[in-house]
N, C-alpha and C. Protein backbone atom coordinates (compact mmCIF):
# COMPACT_ATOMS: atom_id res chain seq x y z
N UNK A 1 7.18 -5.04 5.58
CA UNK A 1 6.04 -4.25 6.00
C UNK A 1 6.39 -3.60 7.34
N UNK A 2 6.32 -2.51 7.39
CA UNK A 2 6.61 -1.70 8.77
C UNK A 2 5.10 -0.79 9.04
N UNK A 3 4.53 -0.80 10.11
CA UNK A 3 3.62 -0.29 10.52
C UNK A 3 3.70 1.12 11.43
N UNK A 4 2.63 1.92 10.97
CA UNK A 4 3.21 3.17 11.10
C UNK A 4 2.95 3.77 12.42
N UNK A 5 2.56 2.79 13.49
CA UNK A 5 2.30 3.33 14.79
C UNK A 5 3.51 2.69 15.43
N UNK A 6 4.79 2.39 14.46
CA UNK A 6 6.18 2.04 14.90
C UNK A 6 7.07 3.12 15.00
N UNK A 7 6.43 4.27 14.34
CA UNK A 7 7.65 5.29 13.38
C UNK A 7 6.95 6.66 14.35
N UNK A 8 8.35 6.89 15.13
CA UNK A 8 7.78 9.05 15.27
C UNK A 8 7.72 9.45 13.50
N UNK A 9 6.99 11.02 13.74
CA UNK A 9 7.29 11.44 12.80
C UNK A 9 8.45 11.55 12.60
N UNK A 10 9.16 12.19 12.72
CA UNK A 10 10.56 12.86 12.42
C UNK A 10 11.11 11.45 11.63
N UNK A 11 10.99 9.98 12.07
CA UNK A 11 11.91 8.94 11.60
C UNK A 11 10.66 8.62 9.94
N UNK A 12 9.45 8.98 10.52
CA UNK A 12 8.65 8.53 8.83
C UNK A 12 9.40 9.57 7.79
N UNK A 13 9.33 10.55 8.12
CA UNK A 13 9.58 11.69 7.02
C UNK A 13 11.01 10.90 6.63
N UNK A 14 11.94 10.84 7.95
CA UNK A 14 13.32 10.53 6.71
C UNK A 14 13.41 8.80 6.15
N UNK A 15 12.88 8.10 6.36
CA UNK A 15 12.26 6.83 5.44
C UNK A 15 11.59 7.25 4.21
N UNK A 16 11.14 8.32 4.07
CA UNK A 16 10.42 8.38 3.28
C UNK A 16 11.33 9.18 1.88
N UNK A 17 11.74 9.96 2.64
CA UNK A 17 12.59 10.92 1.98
C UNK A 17 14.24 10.22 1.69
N UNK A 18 14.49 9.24 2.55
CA UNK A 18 15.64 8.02 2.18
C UNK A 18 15.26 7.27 1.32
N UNK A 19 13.50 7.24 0.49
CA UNK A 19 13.17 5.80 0.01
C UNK A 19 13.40 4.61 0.30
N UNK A 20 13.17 4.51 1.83
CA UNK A 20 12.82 3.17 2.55
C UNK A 20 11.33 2.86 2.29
N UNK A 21 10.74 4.34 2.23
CA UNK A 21 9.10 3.70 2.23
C UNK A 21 8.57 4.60 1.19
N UNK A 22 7.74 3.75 0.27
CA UNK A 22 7.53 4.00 -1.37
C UNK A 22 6.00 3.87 -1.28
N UNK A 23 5.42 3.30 -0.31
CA UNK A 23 3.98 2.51 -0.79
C UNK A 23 2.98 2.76 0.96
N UNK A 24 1.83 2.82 0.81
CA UNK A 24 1.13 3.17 2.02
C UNK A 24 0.17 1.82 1.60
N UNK A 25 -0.06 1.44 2.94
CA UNK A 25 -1.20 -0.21 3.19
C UNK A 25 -2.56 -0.02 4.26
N UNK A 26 -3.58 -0.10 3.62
CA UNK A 26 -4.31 -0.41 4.97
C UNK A 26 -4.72 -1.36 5.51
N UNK A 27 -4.39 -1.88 6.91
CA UNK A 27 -4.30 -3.06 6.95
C UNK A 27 -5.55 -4.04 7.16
N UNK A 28 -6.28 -3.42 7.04
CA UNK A 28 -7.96 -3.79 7.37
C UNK A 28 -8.50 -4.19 6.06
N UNK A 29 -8.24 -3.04 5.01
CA UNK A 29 -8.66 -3.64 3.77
C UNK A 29 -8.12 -4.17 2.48
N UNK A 30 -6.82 -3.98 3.55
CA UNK A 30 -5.52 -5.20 2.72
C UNK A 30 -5.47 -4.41 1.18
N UNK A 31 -5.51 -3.37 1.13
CA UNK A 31 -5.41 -1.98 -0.13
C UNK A 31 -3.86 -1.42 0.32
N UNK A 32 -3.19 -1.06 -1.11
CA UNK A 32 -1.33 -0.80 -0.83
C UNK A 32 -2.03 0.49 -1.99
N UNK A 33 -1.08 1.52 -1.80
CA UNK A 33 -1.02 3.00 -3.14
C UNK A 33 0.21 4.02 -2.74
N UNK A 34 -0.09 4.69 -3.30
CA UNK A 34 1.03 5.35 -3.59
C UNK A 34 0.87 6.32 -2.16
N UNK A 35 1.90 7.18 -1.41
CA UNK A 35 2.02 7.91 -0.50
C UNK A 35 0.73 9.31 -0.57
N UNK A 36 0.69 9.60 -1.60
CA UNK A 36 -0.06 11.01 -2.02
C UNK A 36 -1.79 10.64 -2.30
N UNK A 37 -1.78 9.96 -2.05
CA UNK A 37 -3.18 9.13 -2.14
C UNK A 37 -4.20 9.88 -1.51
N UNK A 38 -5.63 10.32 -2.08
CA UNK A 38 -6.16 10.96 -1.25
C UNK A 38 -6.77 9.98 -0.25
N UNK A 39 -7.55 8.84 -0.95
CA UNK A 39 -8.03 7.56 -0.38
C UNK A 39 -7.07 7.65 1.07
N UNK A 40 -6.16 7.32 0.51
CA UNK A 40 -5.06 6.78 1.76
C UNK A 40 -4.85 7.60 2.60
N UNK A 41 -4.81 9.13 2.65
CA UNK A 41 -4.41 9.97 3.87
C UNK A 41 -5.54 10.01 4.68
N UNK A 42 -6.53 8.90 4.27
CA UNK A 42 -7.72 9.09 5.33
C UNK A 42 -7.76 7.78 6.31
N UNK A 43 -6.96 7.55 5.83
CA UNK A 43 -7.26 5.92 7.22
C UNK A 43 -6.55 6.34 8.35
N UNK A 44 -6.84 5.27 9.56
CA UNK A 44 -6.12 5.42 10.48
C UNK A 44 -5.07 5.16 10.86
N UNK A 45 -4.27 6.25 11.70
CA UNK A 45 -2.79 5.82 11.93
C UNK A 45 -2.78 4.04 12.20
N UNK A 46 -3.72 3.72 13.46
CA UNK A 46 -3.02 2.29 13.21
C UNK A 46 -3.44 1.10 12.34
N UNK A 47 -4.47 1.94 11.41
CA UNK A 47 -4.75 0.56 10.41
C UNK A 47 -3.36 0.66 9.08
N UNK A 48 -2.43 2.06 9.28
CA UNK A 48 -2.08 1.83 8.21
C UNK A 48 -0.30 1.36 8.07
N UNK A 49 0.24 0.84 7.48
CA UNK A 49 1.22 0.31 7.50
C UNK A 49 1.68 0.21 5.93
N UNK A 50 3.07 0.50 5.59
CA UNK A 50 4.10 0.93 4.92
C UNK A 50 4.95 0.14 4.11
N UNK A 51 5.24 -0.19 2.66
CA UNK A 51 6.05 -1.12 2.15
C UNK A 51 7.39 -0.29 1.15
N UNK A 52 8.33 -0.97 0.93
CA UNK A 52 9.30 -0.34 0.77
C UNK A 52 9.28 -0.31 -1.51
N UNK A 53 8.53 -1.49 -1.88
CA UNK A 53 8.04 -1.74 -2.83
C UNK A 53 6.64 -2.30 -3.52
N UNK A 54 5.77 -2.52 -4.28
CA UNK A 54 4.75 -2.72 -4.75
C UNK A 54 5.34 -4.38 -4.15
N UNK A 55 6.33 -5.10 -5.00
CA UNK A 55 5.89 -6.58 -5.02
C UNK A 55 5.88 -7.13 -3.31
N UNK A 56 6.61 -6.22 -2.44
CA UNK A 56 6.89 -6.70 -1.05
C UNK A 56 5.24 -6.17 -0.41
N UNK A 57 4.26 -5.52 -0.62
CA UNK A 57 3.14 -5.22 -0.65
C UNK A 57 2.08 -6.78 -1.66
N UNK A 58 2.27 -6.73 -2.62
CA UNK A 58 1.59 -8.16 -3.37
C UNK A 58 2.05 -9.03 -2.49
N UNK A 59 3.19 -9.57 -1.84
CA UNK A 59 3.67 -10.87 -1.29
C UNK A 59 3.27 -10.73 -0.08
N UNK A 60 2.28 -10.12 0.39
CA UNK A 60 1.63 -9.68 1.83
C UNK A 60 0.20 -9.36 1.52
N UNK A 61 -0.16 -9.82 0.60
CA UNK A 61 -1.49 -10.18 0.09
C UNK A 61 -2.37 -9.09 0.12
N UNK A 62 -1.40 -8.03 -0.48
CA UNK A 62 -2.83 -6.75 -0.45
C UNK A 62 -2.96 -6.41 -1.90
N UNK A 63 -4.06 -5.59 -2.21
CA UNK A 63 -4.13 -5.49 -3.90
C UNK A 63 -4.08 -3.77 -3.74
N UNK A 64 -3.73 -3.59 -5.31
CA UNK A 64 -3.19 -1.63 -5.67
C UNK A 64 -4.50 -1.46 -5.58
N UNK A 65 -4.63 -0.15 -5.16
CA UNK A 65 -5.63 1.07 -4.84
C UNK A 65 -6.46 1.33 -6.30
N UNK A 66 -7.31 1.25 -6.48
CA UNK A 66 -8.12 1.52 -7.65
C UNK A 66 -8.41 3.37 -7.82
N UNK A 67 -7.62 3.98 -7.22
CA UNK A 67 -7.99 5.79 -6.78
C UNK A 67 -6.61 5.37 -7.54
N UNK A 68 -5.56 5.42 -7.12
CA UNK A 68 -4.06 6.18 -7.01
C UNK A 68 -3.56 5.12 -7.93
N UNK A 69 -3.99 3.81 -8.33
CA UNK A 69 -2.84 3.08 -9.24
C UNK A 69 -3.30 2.40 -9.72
N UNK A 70 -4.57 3.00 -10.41
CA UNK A 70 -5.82 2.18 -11.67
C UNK A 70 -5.21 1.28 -12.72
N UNK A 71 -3.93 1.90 -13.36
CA UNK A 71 -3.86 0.34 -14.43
C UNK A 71 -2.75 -0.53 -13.41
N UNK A 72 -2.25 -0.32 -11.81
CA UNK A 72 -1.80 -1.98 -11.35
C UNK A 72 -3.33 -2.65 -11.04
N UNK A 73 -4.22 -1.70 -10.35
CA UNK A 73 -5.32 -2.70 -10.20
C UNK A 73 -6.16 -2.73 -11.16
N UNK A 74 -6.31 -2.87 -11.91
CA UNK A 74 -6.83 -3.42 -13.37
C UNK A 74 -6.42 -4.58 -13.53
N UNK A 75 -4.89 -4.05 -13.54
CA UNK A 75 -4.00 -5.50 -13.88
C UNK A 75 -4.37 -6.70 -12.39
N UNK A 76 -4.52 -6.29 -11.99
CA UNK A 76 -4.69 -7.29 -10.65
C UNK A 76 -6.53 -8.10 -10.55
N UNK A 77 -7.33 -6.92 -10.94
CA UNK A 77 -8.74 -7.51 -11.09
C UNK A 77 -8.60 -8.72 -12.10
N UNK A 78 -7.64 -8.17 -13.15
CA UNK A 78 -7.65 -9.53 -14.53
C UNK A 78 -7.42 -10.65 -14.12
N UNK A 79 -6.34 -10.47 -13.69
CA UNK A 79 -5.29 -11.47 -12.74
C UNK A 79 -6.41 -12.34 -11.98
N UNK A 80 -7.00 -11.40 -10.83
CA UNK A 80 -7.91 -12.37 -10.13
C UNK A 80 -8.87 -12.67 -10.90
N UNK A 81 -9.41 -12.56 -11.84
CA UNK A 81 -10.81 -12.61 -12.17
C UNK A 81 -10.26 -13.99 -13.25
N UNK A 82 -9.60 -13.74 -13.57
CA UNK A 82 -8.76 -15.21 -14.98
C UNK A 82 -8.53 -16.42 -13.80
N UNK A 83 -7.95 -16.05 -12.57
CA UNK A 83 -7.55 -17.16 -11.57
C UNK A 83 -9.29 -17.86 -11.31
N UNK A 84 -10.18 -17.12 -11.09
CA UNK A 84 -11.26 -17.80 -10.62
C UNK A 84 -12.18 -18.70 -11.85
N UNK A 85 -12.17 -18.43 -13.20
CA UNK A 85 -12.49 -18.89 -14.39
C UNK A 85 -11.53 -20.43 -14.47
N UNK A 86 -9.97 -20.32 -13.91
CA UNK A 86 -9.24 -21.39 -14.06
C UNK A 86 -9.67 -22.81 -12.80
C-alpha cells in the first residue's frame, strides 16, 4: 500500500504507467477500484492510497468498489454475508 500524499505527480504518473499502481483505496472507507473510477477521483488526496494488485488491497482489509468492480464486490458481499450465517 503506498499512499498518495507520498508520490509528486510526475513519480504517480510513471508508477502508474510502469504498472506499479493498478488499484486506487480510500482509506477512510476502506473501498479499493479501479484508477478510472468516477467514485474514486472524488476523494481526497490524503484519504486516498494506492495498491499494486486487488489481493494486496483484500489483505489490507478493504472491499472492491460497488461503481467500478460490481461482480468483485458481489463476490465479496457473498463472501461476507455466507461468513456471518457461518
Amino acid at each position: 500500500m503506498k499512499k498518495h500524499v507520498d508520490f509528486t505527480d510526475k513519480e504517480l504518473r510513471t508508477a502508474i504507467r510502469r504498472g506499479y499502481i493498478q488499484f486506487g483505496g480510500n482509506t477512510k472507507l476502506k473501498i479499493y477500484g479501479l484508477l478510472n473510477c468516477s467514485s474514486g477521483k472524488r476523494m481526497k488526496r490524503a484519504n486516498c492510497v494506492f495498491f499494486e494488485t486487488e489481493e494486496e488491497a483484500l489483505a489490507e482489509g478493504y472491499r472492491p468498489c460497488g461503481n467500478c468492480m460490481r461482480s468483485s464486490y458481489q463476490k465479496w458481499k457473498q463472501d461476507a454475508e455466507k461468513g456471518r450465517r457461518d
